[in-house]
Protein backbone atom coordinates (compact mmCIF):
# COMPACT_ATOMS: atom_id res chain seq x y z
CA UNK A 1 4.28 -17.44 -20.21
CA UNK A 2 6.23 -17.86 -23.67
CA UNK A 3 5.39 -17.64 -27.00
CA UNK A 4 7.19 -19.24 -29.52
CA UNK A 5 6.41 -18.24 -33.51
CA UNK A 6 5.89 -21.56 -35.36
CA UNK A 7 6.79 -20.40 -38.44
CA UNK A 8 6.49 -23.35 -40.24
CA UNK A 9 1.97 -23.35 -39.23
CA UNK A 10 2.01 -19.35 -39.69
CA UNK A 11 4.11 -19.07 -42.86
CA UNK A 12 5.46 -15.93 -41.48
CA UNK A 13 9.44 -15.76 -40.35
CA UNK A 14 8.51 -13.19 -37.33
CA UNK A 15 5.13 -13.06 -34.67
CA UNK A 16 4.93 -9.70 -32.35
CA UNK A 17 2.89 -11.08 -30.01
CA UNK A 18 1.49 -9.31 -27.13
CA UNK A 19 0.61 -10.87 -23.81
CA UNK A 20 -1.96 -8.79 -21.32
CA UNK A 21 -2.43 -10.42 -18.11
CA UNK A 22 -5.78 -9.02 -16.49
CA UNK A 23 -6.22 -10.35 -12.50
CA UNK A 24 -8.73 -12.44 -12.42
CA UNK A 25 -10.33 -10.99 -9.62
CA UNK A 26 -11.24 -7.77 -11.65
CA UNK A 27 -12.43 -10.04 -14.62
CA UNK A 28 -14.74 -12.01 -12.04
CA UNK A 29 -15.84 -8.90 -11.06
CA UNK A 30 -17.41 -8.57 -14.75
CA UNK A 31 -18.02 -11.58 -15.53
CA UNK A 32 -19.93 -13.30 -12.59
CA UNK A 33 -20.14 -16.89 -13.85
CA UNK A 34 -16.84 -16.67 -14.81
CA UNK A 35 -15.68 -20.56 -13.90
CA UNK A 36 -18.42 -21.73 -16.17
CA UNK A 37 -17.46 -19.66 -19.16
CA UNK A 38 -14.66 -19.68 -21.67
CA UNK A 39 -12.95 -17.40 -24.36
CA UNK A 40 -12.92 -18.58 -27.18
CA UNK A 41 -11.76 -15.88 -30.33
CA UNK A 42 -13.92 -16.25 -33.34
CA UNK A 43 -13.33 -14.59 -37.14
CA UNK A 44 -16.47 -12.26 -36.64
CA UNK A 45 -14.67 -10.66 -33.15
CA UNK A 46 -13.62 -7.21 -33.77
CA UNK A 47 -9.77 -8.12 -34.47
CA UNK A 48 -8.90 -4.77 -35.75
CA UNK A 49 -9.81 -3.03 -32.52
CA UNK A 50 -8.31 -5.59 -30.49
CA UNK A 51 -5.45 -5.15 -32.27
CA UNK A 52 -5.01 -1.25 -31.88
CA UNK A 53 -5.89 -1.81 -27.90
CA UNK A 54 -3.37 -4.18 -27.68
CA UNK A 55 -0.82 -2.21 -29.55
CA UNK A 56 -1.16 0.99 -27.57
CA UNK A 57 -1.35 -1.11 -24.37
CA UNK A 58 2.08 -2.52 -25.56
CA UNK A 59 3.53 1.06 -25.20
CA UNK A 60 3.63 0.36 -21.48
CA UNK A 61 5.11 -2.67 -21.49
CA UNK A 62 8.22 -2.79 -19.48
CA UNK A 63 8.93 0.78 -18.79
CA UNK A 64 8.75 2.58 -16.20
CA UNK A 65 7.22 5.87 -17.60
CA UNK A 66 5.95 9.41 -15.72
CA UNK A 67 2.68 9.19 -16.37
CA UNK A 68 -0.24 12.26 -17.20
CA UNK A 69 -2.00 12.96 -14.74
CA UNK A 70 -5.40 10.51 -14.78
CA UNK A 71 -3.52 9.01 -17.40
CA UNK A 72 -4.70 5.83 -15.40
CA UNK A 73 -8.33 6.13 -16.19
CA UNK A 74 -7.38 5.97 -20.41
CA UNK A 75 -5.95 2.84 -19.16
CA UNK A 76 -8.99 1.36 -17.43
CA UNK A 77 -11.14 2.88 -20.29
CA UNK A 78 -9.12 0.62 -22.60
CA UNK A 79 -9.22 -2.13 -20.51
CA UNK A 80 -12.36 -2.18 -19.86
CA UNK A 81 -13.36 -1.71 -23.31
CA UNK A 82 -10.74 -4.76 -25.08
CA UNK A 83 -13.23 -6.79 -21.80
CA UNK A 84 -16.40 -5.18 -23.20
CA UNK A 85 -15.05 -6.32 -27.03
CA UNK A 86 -14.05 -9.93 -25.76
CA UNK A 87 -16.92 -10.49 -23.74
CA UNK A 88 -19.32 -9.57 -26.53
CA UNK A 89 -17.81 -11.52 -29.19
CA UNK A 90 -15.94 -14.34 -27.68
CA UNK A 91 -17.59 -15.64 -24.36
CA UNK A 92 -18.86 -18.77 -24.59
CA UNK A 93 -20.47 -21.72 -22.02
CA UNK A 94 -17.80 -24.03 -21.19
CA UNK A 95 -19.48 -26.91 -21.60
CA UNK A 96 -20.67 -25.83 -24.89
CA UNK A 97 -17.40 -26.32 -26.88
């Protein structure tokens, strides 16, 4: 995956974005129906939260850290709560968009 910053649609110079790939098997585990549904972000989904998740799972990304102990279920608890947050706001029926 790449992102590129089209700065000339956003208006801004410089995009942080950050990129969590979850295995799908674990999100199928979740989300049953899974092949029939679809993300899709809306303006009423919890952004701010999102946000914070995402930023604290970036302090992870690409180092290899000594960890606390159980510092691995914080991890899960985050994860599963940025699912919990995604599922609730922006799941939607394929074939409904």
């Amino acid at each position: 995956h790449k992102v590129i910053s089209d700065e000339g649609t956003l208006g801004i110079p410089e995009v942080i974005a950050v990129v969590l790939l979850v295995n799908v098997d674990f999100v199928k585990k979740l989300v049953p129906n899974l092949e029939q549904m679809y993300f899709l972000p809306e303006a009423d989904s919890d952004m701010e939260k999102i946000e914070q998740l995402m930023k604290e799972f970036s302090y992870y990304a690409g180092k290899e850290k000594e960890h606390e102990p159980y510092e691995n279920l914080r991890l899960m608890s985050m994860l599963y709560e940025l699912m919990y947050l995604l599922c609730r706001d922006d799941l939607v029926v394929r074939e409904t968009v």
